[in-house]
Protein backbone atom coordinates (compact mmCIF):
# COMPACT_ATOMS: atom_id res chain seq x y z
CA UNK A 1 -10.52 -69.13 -6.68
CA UNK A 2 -8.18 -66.21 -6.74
CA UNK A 3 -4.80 -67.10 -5.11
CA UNK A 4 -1.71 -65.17 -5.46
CA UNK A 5 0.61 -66.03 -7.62
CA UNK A 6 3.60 -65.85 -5.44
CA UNK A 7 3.70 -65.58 -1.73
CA UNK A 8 7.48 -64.50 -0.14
CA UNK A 9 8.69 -67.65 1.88
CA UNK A 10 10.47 -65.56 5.02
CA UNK A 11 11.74 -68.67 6.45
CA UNK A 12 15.10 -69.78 4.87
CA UNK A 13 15.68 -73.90 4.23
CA UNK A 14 13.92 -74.85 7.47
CA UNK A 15 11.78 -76.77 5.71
CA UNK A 16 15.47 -78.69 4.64
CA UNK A 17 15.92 -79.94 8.36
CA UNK A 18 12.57 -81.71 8.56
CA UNK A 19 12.04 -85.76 8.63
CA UNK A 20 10.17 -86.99 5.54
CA UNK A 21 8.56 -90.58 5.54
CA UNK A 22 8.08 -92.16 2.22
CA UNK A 23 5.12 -93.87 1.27
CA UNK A 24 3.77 -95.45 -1.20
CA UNK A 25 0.79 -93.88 -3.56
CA UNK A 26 -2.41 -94.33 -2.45
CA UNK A 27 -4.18 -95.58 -5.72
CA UNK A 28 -3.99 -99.51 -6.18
CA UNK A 29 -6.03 -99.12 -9.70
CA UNK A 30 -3.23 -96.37 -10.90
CA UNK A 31 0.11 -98.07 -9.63
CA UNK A 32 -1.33 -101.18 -11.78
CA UNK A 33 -1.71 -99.22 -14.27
CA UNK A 34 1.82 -97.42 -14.41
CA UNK A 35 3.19 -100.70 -13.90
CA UNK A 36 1.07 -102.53 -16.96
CA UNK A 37 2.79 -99.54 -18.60
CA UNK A 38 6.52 -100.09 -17.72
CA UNK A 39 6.99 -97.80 -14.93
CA UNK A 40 9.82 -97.96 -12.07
CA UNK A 41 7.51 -98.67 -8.94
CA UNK A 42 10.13 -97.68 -6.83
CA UNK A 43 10.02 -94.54 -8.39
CA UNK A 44 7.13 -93.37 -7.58
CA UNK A 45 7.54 -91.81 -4.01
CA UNK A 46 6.93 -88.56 -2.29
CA UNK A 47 8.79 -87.58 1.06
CA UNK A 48 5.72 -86.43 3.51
CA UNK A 49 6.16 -84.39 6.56
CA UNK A 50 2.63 -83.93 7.98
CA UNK A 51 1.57 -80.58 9.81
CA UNK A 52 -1.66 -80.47 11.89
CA UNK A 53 -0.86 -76.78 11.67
CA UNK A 54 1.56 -74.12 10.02
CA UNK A 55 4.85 -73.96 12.36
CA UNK A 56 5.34 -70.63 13.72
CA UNK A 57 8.19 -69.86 11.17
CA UNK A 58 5.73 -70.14 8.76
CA UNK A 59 3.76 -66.82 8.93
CA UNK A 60 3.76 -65.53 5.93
CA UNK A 61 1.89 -69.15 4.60
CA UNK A 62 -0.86 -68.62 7.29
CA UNK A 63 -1.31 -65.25 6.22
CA UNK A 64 -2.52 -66.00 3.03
CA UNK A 65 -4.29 -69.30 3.73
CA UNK A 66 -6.40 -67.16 6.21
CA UNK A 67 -7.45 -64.27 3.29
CA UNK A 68 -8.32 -67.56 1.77
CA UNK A 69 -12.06 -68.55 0.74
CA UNK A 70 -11.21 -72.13 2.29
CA UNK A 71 -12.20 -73.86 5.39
CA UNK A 72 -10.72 -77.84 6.75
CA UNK A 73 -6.97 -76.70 5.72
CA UNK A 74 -4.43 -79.74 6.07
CA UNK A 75 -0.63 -78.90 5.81
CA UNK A 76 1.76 -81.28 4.32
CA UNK A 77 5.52 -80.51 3.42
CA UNK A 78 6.77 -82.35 0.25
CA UNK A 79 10.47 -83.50 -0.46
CA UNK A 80 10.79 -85.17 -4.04
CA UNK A 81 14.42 -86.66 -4.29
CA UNK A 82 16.15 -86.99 -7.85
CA UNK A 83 14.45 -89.74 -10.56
CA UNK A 84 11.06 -89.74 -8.81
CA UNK A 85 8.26 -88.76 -10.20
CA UNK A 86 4.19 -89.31 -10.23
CA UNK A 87 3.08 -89.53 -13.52
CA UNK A 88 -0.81 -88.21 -14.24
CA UNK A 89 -3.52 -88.84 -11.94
CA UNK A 90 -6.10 -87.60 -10.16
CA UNK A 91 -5.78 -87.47 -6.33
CA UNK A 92 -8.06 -89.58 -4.59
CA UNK A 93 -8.50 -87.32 -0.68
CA UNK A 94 -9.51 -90.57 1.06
CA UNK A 95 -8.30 -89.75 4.42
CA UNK A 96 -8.94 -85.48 3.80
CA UNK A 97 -12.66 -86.38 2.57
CA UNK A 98 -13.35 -89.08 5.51
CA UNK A 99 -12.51 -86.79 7.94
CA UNK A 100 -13.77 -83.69 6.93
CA UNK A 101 -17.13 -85.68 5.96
CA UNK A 102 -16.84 -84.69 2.43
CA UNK A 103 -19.00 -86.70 0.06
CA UNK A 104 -18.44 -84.49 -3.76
CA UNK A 105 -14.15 -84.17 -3.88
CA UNK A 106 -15.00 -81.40 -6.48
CA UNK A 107 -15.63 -79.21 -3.30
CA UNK A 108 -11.93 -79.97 -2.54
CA UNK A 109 -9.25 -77.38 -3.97
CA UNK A 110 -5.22 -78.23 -3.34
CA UNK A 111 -2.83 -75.87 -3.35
CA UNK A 112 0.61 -76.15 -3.97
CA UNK A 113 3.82 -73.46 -2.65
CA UNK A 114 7.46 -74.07 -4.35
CA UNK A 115 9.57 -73.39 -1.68
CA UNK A 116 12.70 -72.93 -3.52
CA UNK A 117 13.71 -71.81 -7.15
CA UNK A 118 13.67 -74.33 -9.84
CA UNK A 119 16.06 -76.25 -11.42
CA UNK A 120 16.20 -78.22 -14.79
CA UNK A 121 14.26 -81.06 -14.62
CA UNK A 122 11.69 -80.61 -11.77
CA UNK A 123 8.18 -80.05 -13.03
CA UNK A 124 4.82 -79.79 -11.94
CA UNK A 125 1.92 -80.22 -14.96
CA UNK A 126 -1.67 -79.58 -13.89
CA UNK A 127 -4.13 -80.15 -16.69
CA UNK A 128 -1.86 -78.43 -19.98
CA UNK A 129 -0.51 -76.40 -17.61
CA UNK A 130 3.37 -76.69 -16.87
CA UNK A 131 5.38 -75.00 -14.14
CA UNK A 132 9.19 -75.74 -15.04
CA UNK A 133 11.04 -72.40 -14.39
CA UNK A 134 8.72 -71.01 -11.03
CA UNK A 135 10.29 -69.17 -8.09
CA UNK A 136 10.22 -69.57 -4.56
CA UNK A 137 6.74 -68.53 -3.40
CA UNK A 138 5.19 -69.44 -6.61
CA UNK A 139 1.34 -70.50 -5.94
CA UNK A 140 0.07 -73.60 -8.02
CA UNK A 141 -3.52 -74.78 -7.40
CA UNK A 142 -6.34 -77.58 -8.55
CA UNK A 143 -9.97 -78.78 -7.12
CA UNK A 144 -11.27 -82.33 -7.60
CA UNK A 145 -10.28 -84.77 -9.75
CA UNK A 146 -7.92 -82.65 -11.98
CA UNK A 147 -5.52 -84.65 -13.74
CA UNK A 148 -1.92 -83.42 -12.63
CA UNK A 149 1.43 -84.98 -12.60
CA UNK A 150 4.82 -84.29 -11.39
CA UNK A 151 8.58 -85.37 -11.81
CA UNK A 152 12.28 -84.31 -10.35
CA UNK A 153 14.34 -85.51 -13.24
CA UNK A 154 17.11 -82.98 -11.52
CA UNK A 155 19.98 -83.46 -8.89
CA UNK A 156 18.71 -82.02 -6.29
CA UNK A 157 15.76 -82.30 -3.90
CA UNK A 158 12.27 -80.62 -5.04
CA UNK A 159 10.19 -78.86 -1.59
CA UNK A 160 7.19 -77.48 -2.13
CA UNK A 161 4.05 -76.82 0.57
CA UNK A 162 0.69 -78.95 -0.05
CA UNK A 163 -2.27 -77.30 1.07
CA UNK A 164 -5.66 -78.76 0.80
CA UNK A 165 -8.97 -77.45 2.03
CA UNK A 166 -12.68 -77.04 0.81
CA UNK A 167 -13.96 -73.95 -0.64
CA UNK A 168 -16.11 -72.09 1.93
CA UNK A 169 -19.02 -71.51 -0.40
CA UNK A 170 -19.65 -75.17 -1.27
């Protein structure tokens, strides 16, 4: 899929003032697994804050979604607070898939907006790919089962936009 690589994010730190809810992963086999391997459990958390749609203040992210090849978009604003962190999985799109009656996740592509400039420590590895010094705007992306992972070993909170739709030709 050809994405841009950075989009320009018009809409200062509103994304800043939002409430986040913190849940726990979704993957019972996985958080077994991190924990057989030593992990902090309560480490392992994600701030959500759901969007059925863009908000108005968020144009310039509709814009491109919409020159997009993708249909069944879900919006999702992430805050990662300092010393959490994901390490690699694959996401599972149980609720996405169920809804959107989607039997192969394959057909699934995620996209992922930093919405402010990095600092040391927060990274974002998708397959061998790792984004540690991006820019507000930057554009990451992955379909299926890719094998991602992501950490905020900084001081400050991480934000970045989670899109996920299907592609339209699939």
């Amino acid at each position: 899929m050809d994405l841009p690589k950075n989009i320009t994010i018009d809409w200062a730190d509103k994304h800043k003032d939002l409430e986040y809810s913190y849940e726990d992963f979704k993957d019972p086999e996985k958080i077994i697994q991190w924990q057989n391997c030593g992990f902090d459990l309560q480490r392992l958390k994600i701030g959500l804050h759901q969007l059925k749609n863009p908000y108005d203040w968020m144009k310039c992210v509709t814009e491109v979604i919409n020159g997009l090849p993708i249909k069944n978009t879900a919006y999702c604003i992430h805050c990662m607070t300092p010393g959490n962190f994901l390490p690699t999985h694959s996401d599972l799109y149980g609720y996405y898939a169920q809804k959107n009656n989607i039997k192969n996740i394959q057909n699934i592509v995620r996209i992922i907006i930093f919405l402010d400039d990095s600092v040391p420590g927060q990274l974002l590895v998708i397959d061998d790919n790792c984004y540690t010094n991006y820019k507000k705007g930057d554009v990451a992306h992955w379909t299926g089962s890719t094998p991602h992972l992501t950490a905020n070993l900084s001081e400050v909170n991480r934000y970045t936009l989670q899109i996920t739709g299907t592609l339209v030709n699939d």
